[in-house]
N, C-alpha and C. Protein backbone atom coordinates (compact mmCIF):
# COMPACT_ATOMS: atom_id res chain seq x y z
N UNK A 1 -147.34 9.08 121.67
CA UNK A 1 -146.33 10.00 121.22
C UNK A 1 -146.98 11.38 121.08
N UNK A 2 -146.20 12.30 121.35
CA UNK A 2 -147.07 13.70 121.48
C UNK A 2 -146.77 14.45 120.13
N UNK A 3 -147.44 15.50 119.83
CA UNK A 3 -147.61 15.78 118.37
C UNK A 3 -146.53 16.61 118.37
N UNK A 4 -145.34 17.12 119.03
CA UNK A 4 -144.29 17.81 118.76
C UNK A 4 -143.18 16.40 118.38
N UNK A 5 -143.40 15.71 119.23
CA UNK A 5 -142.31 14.39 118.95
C UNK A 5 -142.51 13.67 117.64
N UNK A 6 -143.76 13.81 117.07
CA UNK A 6 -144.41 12.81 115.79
C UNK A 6 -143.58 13.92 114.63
N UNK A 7 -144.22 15.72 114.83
CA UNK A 7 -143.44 16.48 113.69
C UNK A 7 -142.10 16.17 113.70
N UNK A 8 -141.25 15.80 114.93
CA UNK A 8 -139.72 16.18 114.59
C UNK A 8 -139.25 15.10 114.02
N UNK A 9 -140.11 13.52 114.16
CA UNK A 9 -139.61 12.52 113.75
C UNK A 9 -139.65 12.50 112.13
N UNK A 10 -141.07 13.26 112.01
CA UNK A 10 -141.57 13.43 110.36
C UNK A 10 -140.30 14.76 109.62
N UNK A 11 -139.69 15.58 110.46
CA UNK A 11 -138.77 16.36 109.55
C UNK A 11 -137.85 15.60 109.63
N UNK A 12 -137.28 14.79 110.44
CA UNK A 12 -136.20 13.75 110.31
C UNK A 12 -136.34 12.78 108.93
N UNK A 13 -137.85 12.38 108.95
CA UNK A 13 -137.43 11.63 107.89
C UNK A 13 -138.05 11.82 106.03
N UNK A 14 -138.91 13.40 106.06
CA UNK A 14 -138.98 13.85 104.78
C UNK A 14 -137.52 14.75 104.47
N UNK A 15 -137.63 14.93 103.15
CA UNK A 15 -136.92 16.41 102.77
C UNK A 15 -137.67 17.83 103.29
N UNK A 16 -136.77 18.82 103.22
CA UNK A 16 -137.62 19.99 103.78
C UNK A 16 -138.93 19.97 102.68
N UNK A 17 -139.00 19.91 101.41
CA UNK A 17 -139.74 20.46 100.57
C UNK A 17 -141.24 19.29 100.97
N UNK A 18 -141.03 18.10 100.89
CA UNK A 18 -141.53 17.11 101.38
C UNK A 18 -142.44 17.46 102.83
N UNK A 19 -141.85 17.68 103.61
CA UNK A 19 -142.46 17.98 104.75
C UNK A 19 -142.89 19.46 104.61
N UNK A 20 -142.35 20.58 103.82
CA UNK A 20 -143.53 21.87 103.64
C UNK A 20 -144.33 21.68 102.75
N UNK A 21 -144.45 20.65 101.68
CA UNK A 21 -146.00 20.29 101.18
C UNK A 21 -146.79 19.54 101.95
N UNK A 22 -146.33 18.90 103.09
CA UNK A 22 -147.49 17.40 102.72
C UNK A 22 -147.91 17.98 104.92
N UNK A 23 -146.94 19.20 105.27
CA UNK A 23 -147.40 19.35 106.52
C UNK A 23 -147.87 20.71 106.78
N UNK A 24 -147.63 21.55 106.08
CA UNK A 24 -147.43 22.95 106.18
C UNK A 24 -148.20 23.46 104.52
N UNK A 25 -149.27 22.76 104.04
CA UNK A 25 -150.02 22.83 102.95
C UNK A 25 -149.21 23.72 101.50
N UNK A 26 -147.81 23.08 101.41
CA UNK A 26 -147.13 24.22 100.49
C UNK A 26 -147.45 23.68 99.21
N UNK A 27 -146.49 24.07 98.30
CA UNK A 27 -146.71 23.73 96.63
C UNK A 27 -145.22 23.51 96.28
N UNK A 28 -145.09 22.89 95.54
CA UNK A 28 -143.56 22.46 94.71
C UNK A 28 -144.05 23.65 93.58
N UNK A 29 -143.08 23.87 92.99
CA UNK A 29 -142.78 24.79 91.28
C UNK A 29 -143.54 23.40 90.63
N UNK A 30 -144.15 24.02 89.73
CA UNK A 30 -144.27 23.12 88.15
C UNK A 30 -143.70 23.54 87.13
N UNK A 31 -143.66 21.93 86.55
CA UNK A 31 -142.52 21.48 86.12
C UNK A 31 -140.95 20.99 86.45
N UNK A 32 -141.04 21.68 87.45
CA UNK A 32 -139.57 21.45 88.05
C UNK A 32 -139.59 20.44 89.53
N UNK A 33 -140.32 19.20 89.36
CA UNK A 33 -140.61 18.27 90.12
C UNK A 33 -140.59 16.81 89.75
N UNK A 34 -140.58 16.27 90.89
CA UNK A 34 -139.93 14.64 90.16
C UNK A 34 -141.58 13.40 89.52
N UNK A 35 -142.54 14.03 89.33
CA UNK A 35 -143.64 13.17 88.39
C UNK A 35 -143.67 14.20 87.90
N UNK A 36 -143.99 15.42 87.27
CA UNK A 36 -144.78 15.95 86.37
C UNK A 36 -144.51 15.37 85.19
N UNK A 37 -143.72 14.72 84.36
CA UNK A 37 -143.57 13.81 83.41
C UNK A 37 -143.17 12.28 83.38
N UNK A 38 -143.52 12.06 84.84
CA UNK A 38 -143.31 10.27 84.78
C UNK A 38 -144.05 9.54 84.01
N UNK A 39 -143.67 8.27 83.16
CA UNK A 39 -144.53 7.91 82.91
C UNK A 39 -144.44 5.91 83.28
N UNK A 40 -143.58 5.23 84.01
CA UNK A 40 -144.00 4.29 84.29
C UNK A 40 -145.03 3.59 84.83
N UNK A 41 -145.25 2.26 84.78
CA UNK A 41 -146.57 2.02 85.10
C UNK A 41 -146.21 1.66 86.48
N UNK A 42 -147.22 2.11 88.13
CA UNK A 42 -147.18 1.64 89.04
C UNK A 42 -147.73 2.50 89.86
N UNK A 43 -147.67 2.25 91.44
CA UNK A 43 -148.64 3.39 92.46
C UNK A 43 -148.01 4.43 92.45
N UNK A 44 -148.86 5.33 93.10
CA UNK A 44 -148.51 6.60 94.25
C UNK A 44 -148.70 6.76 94.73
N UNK A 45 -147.53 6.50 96.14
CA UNK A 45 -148.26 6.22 97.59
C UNK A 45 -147.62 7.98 98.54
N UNK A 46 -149.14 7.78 99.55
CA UNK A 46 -147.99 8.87 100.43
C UNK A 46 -146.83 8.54 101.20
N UNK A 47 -146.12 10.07 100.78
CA UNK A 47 -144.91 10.16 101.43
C UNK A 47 -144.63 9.91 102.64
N UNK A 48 -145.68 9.90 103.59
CA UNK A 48 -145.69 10.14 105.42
C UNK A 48 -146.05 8.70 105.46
N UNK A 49 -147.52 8.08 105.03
CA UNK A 49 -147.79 6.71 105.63
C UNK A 49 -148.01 5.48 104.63
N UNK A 50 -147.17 5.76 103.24
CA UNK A 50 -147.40 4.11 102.68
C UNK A 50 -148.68 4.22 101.70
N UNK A 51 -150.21 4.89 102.25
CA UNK A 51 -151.06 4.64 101.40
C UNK A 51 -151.27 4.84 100.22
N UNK A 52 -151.53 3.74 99.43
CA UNK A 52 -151.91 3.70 98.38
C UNK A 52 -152.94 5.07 97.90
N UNK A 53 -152.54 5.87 96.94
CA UNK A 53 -153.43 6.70 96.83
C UNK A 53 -153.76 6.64 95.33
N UNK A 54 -152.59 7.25 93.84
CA UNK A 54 -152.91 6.75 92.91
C UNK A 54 -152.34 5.77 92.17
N UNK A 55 -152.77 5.56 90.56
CA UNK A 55 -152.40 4.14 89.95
C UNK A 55 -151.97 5.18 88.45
N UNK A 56 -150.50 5.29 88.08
CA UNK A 56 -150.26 5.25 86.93
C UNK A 56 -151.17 5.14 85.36
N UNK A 57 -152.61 4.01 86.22
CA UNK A 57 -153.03 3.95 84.69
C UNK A 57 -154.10 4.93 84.61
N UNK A 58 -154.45 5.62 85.98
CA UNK A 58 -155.52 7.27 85.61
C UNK A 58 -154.35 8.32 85.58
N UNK A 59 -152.58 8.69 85.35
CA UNK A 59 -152.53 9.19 84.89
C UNK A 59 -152.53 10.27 83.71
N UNK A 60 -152.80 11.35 83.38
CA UNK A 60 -152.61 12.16 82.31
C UNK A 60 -151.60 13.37 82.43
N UNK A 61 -150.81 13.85 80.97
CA UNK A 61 -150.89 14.94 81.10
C UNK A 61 -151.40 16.15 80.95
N UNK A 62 -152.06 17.34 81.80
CA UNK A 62 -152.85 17.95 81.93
C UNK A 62 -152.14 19.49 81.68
N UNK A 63 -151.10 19.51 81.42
CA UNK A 63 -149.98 20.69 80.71
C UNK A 63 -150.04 21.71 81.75
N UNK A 64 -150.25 21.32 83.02
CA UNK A 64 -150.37 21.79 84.47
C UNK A 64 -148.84 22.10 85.27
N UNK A 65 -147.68 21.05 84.85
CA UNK A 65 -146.42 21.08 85.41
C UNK A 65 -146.77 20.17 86.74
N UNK A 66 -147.52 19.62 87.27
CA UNK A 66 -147.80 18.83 88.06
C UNK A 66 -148.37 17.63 87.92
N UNK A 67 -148.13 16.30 88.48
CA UNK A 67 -149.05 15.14 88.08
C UNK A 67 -150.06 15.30 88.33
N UNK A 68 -150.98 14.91 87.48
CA UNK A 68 -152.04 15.25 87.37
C UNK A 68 -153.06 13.27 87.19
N UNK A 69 -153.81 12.88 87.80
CA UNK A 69 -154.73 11.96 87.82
C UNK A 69 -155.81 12.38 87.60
N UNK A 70 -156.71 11.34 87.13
CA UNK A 70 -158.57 11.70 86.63
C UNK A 70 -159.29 10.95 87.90
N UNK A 71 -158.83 9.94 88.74
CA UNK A 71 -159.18 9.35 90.01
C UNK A 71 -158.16 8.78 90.93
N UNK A 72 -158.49 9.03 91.98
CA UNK A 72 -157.87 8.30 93.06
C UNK A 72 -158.39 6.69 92.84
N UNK A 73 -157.15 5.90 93.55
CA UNK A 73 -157.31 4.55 93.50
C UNK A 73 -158.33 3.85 94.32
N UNK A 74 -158.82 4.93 95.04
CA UNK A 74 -160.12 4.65 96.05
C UNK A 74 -160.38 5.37 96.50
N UNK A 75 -161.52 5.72 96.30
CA UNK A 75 -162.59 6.99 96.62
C UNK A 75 -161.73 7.67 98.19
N UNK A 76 -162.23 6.30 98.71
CA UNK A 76 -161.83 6.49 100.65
C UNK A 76 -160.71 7.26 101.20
N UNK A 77 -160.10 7.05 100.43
CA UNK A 77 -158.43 7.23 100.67
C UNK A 77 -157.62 8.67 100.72
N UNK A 78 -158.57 9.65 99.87
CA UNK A 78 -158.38 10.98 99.98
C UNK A 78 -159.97 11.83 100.42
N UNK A 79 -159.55 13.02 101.34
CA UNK A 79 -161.18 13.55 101.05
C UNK A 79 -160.64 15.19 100.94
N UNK A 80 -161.60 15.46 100.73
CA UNK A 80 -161.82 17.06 100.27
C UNK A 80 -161.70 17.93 100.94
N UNK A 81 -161.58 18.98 101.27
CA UNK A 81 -161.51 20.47 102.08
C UNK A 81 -161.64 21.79 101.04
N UNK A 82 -162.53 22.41 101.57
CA UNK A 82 -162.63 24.25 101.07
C UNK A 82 -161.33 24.10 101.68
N UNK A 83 -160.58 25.43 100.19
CA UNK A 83 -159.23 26.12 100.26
C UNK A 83 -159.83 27.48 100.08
N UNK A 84 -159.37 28.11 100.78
CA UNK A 84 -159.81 29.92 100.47
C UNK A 84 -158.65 30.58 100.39
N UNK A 85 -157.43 29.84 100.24
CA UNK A 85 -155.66 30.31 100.46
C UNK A 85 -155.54 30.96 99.49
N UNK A 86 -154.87 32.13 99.36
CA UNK A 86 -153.87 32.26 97.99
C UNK A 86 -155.36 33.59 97.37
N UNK A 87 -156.38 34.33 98.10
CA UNK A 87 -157.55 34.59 97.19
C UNK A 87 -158.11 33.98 95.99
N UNK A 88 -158.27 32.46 96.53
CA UNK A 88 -158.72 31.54 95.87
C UNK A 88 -159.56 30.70 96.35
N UNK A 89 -160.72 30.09 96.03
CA UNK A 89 -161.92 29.44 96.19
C UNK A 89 -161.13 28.09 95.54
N UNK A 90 -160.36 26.97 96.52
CA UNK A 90 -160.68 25.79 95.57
C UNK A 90 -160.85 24.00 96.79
N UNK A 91 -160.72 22.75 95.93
CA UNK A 91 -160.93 22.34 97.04
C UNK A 91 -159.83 21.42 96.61
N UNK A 92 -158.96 21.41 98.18
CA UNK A 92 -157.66 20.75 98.60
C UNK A 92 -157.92 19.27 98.58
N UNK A 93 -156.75 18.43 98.06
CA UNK A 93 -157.35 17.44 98.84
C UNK A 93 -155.68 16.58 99.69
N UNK A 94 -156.83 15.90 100.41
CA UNK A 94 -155.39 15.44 101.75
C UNK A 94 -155.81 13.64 102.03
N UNK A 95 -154.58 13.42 102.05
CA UNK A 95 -154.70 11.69 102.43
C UNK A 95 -156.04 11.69 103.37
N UNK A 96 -156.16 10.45 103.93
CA UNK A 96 -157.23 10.32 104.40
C UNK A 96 -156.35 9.53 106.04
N UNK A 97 -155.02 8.94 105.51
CA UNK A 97 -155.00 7.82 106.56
C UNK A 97 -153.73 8.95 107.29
N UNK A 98 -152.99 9.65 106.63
CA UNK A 98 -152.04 10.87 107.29
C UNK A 98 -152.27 12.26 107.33
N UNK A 99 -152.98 12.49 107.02
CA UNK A 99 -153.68 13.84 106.70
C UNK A 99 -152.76 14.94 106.39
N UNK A 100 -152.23 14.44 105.06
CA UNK A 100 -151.13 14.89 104.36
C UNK A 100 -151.78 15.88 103.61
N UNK A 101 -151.23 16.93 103.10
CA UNK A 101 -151.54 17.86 102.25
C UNK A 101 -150.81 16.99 100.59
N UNK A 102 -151.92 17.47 99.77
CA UNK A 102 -151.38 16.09 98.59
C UNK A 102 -151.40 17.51 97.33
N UNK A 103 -152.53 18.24 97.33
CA UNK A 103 -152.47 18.92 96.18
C UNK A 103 -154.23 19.94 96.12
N UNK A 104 -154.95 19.53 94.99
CA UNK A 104 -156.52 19.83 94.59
C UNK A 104 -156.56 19.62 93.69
N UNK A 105 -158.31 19.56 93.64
CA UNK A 105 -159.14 19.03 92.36
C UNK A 105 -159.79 19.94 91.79
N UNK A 106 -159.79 19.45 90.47
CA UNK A 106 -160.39 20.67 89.66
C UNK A 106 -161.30 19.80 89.33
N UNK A 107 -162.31 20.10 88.46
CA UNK A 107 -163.44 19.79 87.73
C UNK A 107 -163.11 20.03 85.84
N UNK A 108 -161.72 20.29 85.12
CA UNK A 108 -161.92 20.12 84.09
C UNK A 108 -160.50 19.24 83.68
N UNK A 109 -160.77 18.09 83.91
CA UNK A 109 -160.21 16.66 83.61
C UNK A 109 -160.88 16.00 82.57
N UNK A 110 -160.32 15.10 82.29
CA UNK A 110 -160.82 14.18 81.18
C UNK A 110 -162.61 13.53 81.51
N UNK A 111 -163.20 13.11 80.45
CA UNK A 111 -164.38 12.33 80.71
C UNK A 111 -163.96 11.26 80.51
N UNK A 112 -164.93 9.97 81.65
CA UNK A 112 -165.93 10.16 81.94
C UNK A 112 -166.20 11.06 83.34
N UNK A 113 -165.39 10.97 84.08
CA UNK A 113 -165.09 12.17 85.52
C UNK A 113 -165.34 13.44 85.10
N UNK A 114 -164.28 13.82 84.63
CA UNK A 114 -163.99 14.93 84.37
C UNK A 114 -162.88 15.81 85.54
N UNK A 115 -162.60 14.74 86.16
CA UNK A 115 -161.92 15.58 87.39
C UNK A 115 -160.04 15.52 87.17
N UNK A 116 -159.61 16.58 87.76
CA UNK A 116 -158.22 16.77 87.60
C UNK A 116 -157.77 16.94 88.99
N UNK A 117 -157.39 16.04 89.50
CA UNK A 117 -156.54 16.00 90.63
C UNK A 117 -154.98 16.13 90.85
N UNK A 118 -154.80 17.36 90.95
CA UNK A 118 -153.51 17.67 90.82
C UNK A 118 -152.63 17.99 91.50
N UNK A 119 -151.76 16.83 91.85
CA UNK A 119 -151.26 16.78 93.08
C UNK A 119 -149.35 17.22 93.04
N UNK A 120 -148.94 17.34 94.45
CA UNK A 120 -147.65 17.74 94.27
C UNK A 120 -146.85 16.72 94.58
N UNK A 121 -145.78 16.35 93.74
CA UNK A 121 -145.09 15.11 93.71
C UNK A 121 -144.39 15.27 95.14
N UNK A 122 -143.80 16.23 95.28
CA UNK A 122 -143.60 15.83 97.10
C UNK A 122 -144.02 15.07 98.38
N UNK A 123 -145.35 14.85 97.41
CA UNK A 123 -146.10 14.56 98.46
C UNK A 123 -146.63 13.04 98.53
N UNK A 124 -145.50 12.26 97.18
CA UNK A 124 -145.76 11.01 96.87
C UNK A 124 -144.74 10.62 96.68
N UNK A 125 -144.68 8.97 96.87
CA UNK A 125 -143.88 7.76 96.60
C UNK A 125 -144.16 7.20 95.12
N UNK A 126 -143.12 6.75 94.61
CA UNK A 126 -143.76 5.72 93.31
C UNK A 126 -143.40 4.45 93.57
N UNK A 127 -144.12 4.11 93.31
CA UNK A 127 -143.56 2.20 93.88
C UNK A 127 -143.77 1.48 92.32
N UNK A 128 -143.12 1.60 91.81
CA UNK A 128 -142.55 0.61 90.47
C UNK A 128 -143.33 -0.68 89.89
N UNK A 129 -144.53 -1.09 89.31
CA UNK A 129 -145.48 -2.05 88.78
C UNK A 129 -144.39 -3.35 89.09
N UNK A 130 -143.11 -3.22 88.99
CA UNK A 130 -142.16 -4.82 88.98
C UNK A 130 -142.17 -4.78 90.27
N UNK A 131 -141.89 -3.56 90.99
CA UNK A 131 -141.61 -4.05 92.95
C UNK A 131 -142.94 -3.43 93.77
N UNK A 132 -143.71 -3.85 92.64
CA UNK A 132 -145.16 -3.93 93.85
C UNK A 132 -145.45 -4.90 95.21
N UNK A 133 -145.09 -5.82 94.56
CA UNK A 133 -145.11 -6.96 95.55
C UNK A 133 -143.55 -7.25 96.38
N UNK A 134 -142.76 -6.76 96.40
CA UNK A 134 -141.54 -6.56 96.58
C UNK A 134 -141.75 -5.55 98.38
N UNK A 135 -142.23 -4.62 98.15
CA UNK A 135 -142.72 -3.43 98.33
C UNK A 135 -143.55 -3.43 99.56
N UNK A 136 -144.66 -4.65 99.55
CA UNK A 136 -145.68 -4.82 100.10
C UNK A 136 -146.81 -4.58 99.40
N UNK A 137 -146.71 -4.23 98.26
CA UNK A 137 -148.29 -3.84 97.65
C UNK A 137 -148.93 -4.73 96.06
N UNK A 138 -148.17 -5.69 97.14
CA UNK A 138 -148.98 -7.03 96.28
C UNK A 138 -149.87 -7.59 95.83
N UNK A 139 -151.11 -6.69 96.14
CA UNK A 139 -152.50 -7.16 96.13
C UNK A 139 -153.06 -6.08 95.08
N UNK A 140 -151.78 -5.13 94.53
CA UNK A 140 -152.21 -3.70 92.99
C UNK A 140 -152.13 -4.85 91.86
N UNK A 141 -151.03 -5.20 92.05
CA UNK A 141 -150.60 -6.05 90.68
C UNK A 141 -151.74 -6.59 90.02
N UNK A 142 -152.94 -6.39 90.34
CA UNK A 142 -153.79 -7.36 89.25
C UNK A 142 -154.34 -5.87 88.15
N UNK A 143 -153.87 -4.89 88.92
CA UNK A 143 -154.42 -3.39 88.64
C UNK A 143 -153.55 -3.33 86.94
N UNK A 144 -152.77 -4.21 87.12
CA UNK A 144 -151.59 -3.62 85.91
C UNK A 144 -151.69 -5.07 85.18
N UNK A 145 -152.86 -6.10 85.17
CA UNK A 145 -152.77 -7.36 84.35
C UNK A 145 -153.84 -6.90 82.95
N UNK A 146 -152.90 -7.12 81.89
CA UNK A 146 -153.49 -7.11 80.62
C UNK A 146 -153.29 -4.93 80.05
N UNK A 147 -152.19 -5.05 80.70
CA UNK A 147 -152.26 -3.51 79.91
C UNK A 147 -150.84 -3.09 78.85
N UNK A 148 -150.31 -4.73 78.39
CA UNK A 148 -149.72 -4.77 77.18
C UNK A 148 -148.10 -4.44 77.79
N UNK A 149 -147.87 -4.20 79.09
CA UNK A 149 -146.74 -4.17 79.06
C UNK A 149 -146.18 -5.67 79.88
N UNK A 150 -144.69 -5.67 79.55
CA UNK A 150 -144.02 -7.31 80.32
C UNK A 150 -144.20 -6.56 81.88
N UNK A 151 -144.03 -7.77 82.57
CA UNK A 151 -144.04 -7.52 83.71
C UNK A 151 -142.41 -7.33 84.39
């Protein structure tokens, strides 16, 4: 499939805002987005290909207006890039398996990390701790055993 046919299929099936964050490196408003105050327990997968990226239980709020995580659910799964956009020095980070634009990391997050990965909800799925396995992502659920809530 050629890379004009892959974008038109991908604006077919994000929202515009969706597809100008996660293709066209944009930003949603904070606060005025659908996680900056979620708080159920379950993933966050990308919007474009399914992957698992974070887990509800390294959420925080970071009074950022954006969800904000202290780790990805696996190192692998996102990597890093210099941002010099905006007359700003920072570093982006993007799926690993769609090479989605997701958000950046800061360095003043919680310890023991310390890292604040702060990403734009556009640019994620939530898949619900009850329809993990529902879902296909049957193999998190042990991620959410013993953390006091019913299943």
């Amino acid at each position: 499939m050629s890379e004009s046919n892959s974008k038109e299929i991908l604006k077919k099936k994000l929202t515009d805002l969706q597809y100008e964050v996660t293709q066209q490196n944009g930003t949603e408003p904070p606060f005025a987005n659908e996680f900056w105050d979620h708080k159920a327990e379950g993933l966050y997968v990308d919007i474009v290909s399914g992957e698992p990226l974070f887990s509800s239980l390294d959420k925080f709020d970071s009074g950022c207006g954006w969800p904000s995580f202290s780790k990805p659910l696996q190192r692998e799964t996102v990597r890093e890039k210099l941002d010099r956009s905006h007359s700003m020095t920072r570093t982006e980070v993007r799926s690993k398996q769609a090479d989605s634009h997701l958000g950046h990391v800061f360095t003043d997050g919680p310890l023991p990390g310390g890292l604040r990965y702060c990403i734009n909800s556009a640019a994620l799925r939530f898949i619900a701790r009850e329809d993990l396995a529902k879902e296909g992502y049957g193999e998190y659920e042990k991620l959410f055993a013993g953390t006091g809530k019913a299943k």
